[in-house]
PDB file of N, CA and C in Angstrom:
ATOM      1  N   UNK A   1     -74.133  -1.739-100.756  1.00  0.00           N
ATOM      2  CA  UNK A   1     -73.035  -2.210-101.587  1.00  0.00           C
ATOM      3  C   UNK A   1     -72.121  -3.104-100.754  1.00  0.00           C
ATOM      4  N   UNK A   2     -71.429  -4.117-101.478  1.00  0.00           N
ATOM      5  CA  UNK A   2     -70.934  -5.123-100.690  1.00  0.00           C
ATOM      6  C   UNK A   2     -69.343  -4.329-100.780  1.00  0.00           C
ATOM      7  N   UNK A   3     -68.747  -4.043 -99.623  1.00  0.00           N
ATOM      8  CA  UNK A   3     -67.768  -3.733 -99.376  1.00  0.00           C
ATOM      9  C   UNK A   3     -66.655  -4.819 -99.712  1.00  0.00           C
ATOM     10  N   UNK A   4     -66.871  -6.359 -99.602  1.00  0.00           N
ATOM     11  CA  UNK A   4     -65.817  -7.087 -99.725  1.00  0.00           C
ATOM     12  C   UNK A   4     -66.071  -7.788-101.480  1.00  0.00           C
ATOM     13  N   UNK A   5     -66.773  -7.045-102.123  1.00  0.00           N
ATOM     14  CA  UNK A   5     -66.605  -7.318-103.394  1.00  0.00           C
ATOM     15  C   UNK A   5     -65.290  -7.641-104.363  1.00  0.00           C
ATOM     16  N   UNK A   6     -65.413  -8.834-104.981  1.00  0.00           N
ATOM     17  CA  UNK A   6     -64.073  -9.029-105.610  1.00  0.00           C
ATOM     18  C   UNK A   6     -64.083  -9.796-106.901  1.00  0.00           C
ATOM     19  N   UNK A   7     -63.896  -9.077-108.059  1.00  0.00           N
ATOM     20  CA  UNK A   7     -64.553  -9.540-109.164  1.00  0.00           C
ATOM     21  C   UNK A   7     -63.690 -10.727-109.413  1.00  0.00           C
ATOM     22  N   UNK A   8     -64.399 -11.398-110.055  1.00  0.00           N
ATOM     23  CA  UNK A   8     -63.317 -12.807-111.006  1.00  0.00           C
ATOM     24  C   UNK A   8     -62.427 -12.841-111.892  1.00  0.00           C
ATOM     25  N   UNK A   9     -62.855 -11.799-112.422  1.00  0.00           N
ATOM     26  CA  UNK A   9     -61.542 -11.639-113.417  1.00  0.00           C
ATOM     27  C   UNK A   9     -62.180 -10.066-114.276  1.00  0.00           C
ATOM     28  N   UNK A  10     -61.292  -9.514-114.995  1.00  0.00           N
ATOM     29  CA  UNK A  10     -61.228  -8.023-115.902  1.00  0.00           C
ATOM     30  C   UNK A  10     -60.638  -8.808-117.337  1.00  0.00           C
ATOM     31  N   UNK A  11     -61.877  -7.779-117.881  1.00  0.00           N
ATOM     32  CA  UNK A  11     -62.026  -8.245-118.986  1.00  0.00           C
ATOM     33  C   UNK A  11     -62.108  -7.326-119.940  1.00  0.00           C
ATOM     34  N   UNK A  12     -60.931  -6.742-121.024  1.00  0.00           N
ATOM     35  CA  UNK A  12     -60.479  -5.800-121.552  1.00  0.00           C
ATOM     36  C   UNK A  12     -61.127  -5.845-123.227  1.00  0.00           C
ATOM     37  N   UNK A  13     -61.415  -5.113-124.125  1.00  0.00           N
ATOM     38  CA  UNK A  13     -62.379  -4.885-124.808  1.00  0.00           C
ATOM     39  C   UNK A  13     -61.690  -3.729-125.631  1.00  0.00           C
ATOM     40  N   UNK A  14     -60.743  -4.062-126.731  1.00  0.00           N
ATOM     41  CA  UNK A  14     -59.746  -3.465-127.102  1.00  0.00           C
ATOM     42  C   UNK A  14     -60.368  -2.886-128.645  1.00  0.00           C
ATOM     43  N   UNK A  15     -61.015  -2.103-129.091  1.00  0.00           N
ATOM     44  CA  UNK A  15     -60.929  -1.729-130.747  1.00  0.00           C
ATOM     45  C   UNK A  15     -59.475  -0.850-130.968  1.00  0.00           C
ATOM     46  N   UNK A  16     -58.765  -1.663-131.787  1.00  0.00           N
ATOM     47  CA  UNK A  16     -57.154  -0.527-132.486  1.00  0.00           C
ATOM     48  C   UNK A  16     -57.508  -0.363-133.659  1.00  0.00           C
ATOM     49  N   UNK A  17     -57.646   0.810-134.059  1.00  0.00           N
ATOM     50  CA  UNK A  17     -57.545   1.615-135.673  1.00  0.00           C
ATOM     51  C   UNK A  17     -56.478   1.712-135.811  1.00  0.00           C
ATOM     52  N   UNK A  18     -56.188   2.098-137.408  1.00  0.00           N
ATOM     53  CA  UNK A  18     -55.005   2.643-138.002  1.00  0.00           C
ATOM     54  C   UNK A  18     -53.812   1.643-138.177  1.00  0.00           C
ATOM     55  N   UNK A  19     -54.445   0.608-138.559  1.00  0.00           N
ATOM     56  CA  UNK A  19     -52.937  -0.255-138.338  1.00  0.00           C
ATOM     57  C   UNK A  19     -52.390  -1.203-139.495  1.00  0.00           C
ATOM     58  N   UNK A  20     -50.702  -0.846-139.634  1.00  0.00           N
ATOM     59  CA  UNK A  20     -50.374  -1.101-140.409  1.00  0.00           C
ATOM     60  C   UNK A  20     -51.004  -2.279-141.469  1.00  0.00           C
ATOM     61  N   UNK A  21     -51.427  -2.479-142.581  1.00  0.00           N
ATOM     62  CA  UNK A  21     -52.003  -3.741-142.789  1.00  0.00           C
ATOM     63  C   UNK A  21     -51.574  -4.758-142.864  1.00  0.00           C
ATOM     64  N   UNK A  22     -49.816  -4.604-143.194  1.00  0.00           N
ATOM     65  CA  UNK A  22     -48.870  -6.669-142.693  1.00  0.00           C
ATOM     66  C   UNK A  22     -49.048  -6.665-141.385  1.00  0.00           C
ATOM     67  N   UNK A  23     -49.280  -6.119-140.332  1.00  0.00           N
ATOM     68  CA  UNK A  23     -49.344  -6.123-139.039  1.00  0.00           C
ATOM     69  C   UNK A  23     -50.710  -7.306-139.059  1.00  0.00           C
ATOM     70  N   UNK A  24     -51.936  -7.337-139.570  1.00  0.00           N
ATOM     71  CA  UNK A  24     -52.921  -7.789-139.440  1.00  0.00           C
ATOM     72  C   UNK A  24     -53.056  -9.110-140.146  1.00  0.00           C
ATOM     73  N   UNK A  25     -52.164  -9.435-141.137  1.00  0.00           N
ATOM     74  CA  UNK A  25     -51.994 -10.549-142.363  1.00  0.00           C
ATOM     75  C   UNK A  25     -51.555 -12.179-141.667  1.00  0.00           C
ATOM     76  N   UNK A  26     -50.367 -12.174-141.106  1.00  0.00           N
ATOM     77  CA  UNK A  26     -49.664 -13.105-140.676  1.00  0.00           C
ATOM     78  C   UNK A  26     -50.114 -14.288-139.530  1.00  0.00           C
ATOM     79  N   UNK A  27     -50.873 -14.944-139.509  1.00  0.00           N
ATOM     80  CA  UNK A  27     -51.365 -15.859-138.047  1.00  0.00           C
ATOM     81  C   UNK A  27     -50.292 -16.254-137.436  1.00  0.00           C
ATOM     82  N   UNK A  28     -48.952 -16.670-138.152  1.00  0.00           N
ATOM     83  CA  UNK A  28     -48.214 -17.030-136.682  1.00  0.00           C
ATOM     84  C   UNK A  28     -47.728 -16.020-136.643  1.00  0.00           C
ATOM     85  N   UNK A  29     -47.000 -14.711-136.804  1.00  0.00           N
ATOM     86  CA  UNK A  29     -46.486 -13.300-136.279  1.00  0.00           C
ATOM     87  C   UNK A  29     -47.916 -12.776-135.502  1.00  0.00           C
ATOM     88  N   UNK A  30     -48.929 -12.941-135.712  1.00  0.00           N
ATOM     89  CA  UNK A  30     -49.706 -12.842-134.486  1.00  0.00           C
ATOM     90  C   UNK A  30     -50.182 -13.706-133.469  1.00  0.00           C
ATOM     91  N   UNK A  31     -50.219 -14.809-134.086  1.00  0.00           N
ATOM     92  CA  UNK A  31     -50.019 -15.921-132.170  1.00  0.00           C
ATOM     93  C   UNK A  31     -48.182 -15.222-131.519  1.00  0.00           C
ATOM     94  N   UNK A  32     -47.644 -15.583-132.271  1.00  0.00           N
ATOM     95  CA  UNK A  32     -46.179 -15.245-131.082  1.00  0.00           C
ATOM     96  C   UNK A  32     -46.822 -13.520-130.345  1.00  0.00           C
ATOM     97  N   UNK A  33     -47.284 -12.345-131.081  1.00  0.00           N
ATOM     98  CA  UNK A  33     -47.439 -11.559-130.500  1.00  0.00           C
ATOM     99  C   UNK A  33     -48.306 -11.645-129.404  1.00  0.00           C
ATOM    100  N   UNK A  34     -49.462 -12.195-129.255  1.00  0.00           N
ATOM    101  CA  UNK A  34     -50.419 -13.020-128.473  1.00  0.00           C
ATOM    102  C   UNK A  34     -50.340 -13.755-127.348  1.00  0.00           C
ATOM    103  N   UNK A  35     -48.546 -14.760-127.517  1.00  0.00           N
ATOM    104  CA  UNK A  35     -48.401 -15.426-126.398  1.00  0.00           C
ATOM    105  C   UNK A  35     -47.301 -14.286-126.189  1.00  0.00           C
ATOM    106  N   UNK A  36     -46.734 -13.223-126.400  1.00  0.00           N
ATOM    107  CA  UNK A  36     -46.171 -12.567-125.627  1.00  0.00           C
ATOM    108  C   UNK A  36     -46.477 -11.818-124.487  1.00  0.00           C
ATOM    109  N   UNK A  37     -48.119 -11.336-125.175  1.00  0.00           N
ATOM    110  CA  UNK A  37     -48.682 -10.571-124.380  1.00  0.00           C
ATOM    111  C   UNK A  37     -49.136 -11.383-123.104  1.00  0.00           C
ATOM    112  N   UNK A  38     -49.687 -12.508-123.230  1.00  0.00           N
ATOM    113  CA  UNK A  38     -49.939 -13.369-122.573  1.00  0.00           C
ATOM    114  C   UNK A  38     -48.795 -13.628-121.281  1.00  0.00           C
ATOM    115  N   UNK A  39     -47.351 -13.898-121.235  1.00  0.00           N
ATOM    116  CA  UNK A  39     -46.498 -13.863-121.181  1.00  0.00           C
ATOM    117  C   UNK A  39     -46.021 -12.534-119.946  1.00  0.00           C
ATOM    118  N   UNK A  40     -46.473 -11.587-120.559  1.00  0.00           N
ATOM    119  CA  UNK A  40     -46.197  -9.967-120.025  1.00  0.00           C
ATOM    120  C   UNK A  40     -47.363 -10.203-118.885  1.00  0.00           C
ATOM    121  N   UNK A  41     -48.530 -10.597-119.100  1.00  0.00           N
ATOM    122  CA  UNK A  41     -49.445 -10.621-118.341  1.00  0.00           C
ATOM    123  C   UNK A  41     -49.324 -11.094-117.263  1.00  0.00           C
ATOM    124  N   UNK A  42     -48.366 -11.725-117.243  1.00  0.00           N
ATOM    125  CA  UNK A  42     -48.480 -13.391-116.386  1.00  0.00           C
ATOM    126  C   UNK A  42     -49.350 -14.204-116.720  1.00  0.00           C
ATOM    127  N   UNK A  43     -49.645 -14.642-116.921  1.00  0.00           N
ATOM    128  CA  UNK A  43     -50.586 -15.964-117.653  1.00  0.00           C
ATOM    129  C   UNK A  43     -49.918 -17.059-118.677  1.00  0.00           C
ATOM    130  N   UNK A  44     -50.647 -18.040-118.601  1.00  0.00           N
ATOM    131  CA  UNK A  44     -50.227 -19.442-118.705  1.00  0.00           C
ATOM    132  C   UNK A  44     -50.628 -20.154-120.066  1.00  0.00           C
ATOM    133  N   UNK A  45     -50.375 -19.832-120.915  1.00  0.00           N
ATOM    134  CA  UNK A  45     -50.839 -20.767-122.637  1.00  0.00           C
ATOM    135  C   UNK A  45     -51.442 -21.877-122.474  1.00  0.00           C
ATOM    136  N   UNK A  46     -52.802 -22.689-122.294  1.00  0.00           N
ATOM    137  CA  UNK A  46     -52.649 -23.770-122.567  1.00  0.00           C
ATOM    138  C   UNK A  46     -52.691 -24.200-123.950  1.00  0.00           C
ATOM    139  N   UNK A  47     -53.119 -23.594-124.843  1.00  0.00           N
ATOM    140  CA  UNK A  47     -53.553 -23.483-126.306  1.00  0.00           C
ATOM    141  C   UNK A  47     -53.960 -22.902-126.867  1.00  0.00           C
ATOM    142  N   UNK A  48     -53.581 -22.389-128.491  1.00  0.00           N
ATOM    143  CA  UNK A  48     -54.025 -21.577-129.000  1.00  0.00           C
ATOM    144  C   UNK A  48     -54.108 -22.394-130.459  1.00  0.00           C
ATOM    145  N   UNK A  49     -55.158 -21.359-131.129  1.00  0.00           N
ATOM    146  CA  UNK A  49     -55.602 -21.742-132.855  1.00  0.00           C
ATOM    147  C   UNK A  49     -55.705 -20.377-133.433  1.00  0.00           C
ATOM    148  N   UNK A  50     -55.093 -20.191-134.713  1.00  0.00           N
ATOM    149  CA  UNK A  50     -55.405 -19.033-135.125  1.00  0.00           C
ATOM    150  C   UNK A  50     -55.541 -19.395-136.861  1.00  0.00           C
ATOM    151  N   UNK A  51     -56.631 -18.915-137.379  1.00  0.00           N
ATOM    152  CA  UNK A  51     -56.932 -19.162-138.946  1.00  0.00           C
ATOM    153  C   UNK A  51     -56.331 -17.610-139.403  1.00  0.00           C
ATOM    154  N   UNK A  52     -56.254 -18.266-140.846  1.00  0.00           N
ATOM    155  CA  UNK A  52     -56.020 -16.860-141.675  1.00  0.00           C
ATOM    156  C   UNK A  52     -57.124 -17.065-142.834  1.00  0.00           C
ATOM    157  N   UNK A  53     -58.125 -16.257-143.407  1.00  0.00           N
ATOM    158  CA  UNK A  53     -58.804 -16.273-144.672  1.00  0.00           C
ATOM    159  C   UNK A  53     -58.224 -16.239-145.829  1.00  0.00           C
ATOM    160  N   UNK A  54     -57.139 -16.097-146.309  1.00  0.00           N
ATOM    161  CA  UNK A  54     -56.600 -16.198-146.985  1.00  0.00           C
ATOM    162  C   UNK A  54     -55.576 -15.308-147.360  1.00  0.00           C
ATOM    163  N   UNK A  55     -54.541 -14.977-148.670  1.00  0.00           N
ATOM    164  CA  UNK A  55     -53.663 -13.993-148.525  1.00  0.00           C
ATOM    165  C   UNK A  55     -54.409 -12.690-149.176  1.00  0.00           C
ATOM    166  N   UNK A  56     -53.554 -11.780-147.929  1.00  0.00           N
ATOM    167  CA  UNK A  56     -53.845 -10.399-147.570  1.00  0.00           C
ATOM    168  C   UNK A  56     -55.630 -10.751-147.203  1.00  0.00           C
ATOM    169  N   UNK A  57     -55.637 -11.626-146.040  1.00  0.00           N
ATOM    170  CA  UNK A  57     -56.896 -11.315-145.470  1.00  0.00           C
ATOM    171  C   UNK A  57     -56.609 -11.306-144.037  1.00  0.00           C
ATOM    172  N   UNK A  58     -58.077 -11.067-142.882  1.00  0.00           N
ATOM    173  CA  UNK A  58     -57.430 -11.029-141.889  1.00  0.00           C
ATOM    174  C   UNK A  58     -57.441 -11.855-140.997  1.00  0.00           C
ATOM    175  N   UNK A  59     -56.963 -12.119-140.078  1.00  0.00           N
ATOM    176  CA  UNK A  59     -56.698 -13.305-139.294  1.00  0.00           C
ATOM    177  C   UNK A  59     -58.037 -13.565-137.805  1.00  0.00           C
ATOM    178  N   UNK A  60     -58.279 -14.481-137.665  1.00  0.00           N
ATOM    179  CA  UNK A  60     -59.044 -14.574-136.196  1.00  0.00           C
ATOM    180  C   UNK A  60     -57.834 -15.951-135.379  1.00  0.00           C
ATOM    181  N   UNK A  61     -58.114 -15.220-134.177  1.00  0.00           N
ATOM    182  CA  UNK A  61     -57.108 -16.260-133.427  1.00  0.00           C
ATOM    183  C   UNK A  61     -57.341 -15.855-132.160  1.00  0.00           C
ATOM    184  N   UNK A  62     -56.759 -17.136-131.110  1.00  0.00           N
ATOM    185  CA  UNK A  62     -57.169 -17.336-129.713  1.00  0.00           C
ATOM    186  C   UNK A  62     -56.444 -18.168-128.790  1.00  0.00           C
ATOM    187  N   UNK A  63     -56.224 -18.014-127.780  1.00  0.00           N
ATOM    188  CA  UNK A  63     -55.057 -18.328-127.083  1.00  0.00           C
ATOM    189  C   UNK A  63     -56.230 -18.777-126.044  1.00  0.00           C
ATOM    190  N   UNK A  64     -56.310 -19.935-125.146  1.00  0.00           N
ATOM    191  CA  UNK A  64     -56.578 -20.391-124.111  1.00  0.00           C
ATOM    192  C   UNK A  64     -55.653 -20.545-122.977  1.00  0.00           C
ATOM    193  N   UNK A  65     -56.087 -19.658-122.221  1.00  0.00           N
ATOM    194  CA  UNK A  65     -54.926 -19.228-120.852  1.00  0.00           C
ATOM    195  C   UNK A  65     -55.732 -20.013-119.364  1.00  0.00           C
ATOM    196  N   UNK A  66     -54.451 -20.934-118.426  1.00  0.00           N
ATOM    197  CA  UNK A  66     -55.150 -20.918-117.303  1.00  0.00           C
ATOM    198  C   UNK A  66     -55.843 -19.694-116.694  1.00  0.00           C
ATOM    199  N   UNK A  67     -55.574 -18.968-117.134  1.00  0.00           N
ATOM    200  CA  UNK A  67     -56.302 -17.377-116.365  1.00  0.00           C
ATOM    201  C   UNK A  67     -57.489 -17.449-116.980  1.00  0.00           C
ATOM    202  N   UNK A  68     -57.853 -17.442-118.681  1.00  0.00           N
ATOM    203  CA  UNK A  68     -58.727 -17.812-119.289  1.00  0.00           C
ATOM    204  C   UNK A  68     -58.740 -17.366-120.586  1.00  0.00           C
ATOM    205  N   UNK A  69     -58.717 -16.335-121.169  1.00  0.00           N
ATOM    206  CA  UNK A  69     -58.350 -16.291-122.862  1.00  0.00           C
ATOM    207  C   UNK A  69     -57.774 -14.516-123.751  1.00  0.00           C
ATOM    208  N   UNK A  70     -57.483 -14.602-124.315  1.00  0.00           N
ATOM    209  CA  UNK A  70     -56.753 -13.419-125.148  1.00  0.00           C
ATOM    210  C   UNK A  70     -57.395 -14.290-126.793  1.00  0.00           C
ATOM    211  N   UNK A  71     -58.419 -13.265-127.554  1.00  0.00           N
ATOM    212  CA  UNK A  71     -58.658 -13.666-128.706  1.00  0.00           C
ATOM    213  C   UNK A  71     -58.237 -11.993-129.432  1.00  0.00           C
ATOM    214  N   UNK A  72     -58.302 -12.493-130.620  1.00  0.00           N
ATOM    215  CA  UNK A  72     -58.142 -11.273-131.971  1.00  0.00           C
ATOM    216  C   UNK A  72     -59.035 -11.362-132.957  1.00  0.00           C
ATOM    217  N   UNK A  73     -59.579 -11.131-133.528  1.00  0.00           N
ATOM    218  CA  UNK A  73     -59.753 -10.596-134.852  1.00  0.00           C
ATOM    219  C   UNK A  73     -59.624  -9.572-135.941  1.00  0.00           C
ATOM    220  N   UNK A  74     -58.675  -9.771-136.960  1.00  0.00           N
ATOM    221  CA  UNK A  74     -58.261  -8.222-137.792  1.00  0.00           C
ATOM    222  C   UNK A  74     -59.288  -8.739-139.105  1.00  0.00           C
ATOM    223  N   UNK A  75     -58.848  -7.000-139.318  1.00  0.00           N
ATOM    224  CA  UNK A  75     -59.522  -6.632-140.591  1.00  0.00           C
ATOM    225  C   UNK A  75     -58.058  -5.697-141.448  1.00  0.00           C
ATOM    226  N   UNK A  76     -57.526  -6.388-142.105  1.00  0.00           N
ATOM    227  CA  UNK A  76     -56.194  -5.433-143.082  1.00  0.00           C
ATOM    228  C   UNK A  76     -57.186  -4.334-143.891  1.00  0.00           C
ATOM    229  N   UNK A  77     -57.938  -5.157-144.547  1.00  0.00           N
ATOM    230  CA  UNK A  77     -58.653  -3.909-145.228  1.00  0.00           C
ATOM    231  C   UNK A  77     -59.683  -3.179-144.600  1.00  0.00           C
ATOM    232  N   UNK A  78     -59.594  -3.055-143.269  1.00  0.00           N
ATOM    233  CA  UNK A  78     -59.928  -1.750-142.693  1.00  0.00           C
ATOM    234  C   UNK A  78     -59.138  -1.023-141.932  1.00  0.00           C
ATOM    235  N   UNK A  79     -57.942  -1.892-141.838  1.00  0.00           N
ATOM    236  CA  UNK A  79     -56.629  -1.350-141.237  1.00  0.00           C
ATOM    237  C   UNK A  79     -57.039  -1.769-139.263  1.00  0.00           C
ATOM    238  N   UNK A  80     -57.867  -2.568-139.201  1.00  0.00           N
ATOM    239  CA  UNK A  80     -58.312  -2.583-137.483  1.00  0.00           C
ATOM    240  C   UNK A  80     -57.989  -4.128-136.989  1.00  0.00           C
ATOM    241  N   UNK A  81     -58.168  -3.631-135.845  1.00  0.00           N
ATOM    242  CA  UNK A  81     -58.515  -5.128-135.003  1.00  0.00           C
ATOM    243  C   UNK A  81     -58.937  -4.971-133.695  1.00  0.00           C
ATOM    244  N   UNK A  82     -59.890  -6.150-133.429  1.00  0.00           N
ATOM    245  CA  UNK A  82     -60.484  -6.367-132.201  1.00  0.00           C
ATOM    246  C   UNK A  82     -59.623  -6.996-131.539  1.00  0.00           C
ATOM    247  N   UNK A  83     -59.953  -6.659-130.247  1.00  0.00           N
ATOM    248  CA  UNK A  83     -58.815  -7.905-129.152  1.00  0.00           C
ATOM    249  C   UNK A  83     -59.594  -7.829-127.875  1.00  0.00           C
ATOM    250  N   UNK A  84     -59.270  -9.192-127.571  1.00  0.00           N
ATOM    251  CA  UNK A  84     -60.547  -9.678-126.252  1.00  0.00           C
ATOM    252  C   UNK A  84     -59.927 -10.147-125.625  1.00  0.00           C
ATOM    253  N   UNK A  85     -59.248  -9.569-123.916  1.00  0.00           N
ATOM    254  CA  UNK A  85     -58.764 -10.056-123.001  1.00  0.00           C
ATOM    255  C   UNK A  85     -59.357 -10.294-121.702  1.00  0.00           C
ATOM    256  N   UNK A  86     -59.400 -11.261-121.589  1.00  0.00           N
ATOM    257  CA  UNK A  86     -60.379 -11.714-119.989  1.00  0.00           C
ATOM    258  C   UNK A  86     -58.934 -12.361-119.249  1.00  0.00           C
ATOM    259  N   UNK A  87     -58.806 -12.004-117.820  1.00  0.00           N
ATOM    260  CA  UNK A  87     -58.127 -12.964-116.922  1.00  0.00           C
ATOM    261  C   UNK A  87     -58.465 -12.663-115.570  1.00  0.00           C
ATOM    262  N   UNK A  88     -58.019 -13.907-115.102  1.00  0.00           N
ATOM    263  CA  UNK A  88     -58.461 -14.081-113.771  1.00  0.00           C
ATOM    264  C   UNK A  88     -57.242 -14.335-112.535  1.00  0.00           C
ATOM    265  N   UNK A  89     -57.505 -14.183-111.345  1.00  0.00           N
ATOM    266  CA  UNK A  89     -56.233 -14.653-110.597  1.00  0.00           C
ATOM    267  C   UNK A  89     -55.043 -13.480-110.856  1.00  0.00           C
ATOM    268  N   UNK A  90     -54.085 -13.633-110.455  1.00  0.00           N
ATOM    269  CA  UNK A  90     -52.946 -12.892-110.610  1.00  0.00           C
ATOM    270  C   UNK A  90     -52.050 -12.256-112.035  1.00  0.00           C
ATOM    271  N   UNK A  91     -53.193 -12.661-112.779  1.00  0.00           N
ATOM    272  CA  UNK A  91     -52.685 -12.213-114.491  1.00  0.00           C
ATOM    273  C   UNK A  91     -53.386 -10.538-114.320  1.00  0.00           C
ATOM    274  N   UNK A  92     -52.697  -9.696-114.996  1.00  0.00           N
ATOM    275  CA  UNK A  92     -52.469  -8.371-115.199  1.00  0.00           C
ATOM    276  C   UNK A  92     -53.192  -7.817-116.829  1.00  0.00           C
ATOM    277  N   UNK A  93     -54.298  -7.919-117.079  1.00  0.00           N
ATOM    278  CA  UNK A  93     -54.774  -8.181-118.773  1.00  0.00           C
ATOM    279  C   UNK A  93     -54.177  -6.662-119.128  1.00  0.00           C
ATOM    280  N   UNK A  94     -53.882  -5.663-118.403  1.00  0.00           N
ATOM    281  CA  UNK A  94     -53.324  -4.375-118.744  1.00  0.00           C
ATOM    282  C   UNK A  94     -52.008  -4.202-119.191  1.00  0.00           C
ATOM    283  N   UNK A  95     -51.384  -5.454-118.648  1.00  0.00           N
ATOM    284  CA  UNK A  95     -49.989  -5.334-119.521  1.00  0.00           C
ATOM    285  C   UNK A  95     -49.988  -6.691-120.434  1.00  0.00           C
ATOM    286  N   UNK A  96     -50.871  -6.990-120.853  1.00  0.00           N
ATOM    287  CA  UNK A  96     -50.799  -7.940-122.031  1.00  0.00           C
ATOM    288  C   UNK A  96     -51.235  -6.566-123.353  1.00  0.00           C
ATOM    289  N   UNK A  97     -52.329  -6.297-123.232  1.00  0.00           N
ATOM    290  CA  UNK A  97     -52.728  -4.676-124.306  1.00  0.00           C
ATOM    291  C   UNK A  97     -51.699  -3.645-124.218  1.00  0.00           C
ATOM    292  N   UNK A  98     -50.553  -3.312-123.305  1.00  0.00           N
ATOM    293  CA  UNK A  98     -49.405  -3.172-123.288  1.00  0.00           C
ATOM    294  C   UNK A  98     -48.500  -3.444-124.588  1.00  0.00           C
ATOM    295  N   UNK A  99     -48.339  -4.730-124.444  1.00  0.00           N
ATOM    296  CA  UNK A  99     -47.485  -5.595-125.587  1.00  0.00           C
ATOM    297  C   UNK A  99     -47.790  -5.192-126.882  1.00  0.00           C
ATOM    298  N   UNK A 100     -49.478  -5.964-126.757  1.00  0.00           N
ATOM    299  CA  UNK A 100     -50.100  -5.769-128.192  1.00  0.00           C
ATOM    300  C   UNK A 100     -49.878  -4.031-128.807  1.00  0.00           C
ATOM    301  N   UNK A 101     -50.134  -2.901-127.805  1.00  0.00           N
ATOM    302  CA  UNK A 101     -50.534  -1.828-128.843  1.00  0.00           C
ATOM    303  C   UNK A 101     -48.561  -1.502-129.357  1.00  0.00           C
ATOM    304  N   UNK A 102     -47.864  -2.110-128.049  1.00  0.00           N
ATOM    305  CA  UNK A 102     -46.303  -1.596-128.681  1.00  0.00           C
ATOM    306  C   UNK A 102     -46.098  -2.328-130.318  1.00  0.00           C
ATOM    307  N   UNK A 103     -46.194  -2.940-130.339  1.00  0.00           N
ATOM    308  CA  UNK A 103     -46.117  -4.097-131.730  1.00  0.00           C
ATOM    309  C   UNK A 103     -47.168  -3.737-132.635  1.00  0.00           C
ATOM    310  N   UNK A 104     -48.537  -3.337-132.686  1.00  0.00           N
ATOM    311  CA  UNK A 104     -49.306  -3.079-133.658  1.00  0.00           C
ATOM    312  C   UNK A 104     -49.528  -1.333-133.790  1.00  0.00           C
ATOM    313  N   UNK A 105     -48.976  -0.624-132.415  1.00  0.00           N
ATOM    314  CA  UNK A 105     -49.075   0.680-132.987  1.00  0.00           C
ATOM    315  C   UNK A 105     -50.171   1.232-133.511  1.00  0.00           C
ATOM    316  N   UNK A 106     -51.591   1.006-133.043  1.00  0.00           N
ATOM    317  CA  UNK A 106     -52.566   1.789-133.589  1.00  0.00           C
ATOM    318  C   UNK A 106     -52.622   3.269-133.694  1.00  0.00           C
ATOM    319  N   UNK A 107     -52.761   3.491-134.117  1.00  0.00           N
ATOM    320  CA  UNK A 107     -53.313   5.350-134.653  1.00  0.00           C
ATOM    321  C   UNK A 107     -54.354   5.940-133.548  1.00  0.00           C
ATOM    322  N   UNK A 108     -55.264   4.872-133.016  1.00  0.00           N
ATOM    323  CA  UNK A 108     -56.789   5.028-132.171  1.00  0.00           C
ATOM    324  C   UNK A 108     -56.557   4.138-131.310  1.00  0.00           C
ATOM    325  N   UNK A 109     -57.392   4.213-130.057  1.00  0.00           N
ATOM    326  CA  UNK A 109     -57.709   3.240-129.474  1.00  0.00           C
ATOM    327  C   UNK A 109     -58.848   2.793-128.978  1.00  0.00           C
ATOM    328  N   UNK A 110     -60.091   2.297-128.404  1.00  0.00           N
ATOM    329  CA  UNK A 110     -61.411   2.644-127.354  1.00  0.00           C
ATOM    330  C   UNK A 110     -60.639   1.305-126.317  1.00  0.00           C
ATOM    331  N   UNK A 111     -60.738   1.522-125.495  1.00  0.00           N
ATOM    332  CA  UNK A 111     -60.932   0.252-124.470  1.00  0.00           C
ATOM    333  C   UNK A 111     -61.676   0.072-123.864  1.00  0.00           C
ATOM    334  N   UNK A 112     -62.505  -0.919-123.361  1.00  0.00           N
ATOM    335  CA  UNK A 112     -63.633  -1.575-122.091  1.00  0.00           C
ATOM    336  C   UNK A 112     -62.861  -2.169-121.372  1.00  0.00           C
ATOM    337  N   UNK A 113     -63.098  -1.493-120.079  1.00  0.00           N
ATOM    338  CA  UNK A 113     -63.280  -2.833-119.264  1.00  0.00           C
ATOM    339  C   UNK A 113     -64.022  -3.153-118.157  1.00  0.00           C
ATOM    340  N   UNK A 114     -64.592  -4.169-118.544  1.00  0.00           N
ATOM    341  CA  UNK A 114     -65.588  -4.865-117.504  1.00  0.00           C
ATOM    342  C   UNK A 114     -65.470  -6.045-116.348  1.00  0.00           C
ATOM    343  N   UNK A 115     -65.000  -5.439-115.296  1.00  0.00           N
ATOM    344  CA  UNK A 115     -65.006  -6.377-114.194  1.00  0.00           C
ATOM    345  C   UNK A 115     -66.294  -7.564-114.546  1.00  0.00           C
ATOM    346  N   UNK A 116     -66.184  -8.926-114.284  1.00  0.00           N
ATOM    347  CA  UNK A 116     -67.055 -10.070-114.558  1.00  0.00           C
ATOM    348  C   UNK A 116     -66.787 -10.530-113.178  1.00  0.00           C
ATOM    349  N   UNK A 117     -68.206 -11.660-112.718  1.00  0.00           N
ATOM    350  CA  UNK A 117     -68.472 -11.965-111.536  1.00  0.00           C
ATOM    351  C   UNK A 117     -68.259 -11.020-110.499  1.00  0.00           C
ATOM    352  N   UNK A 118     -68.447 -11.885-109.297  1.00  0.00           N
ATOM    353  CA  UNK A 118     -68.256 -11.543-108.026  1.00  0.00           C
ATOM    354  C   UNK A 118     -67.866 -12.888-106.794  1.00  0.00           C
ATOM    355  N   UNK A 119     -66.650 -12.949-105.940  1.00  0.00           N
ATOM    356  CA  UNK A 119     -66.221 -13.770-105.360  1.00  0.00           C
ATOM    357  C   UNK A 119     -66.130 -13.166-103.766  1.00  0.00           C
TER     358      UNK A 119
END
């Protein structure tokens, strides 16, 4: 085993149940929550896009970070959402899922996380 192993970045793998369903509705009340977390993380916005399917549907959205990205996808009518945090460098992806679960409050949680590369 390589003792001076040092991954590239952690990459967080978020399923939240139980959640309120206006919590999941809104694309820009979830980009601002998104670049907050982002924000908390340390990490750097270069851009984000977030669609909504329509009203009371759920949103997919994605933030492009110099570190490298924070995406979402909800479901209102299952009350869930996915959230996909990868960063690299001096960003903290543990206190960006921080942010997110204070503000969406899930009921459940599972998390992954998977160290990616090796440097």
């Amino acid at each position: 085993m390589n003792r001076d192993f040092r991954p590239a970045g952690q990459h967080l793998l978020a399923d939240l149940q139980g959640i309120e369903t206006a919590l999941l509705q809104d694309p820009s009340r979830i980009d601002d929550l998104l670049r907050a977390a982002a924000l908390a993380a340390g990490a750097r916005v270069l851009h984000g896009h977030f669609h909504t399917f329509g009203e009371g549907m759920g949103v997919t959205g994605v933030l492009l970070l110099a570190e490298s990205h924070i995406s979402i996808h909800t479901w209102p009518e299952s009350r869930f959402a996915a959230v996909d945090i990868f960063m690299c460098g001096q960003a903290q992806p543990e206190r960006a899922l921080q942010v997110i679960d204070q503000v969406l409050q899930p009921l459940a949680r599972n998390v992954r996380i998977v160290e990616r590369g090796q440097l």
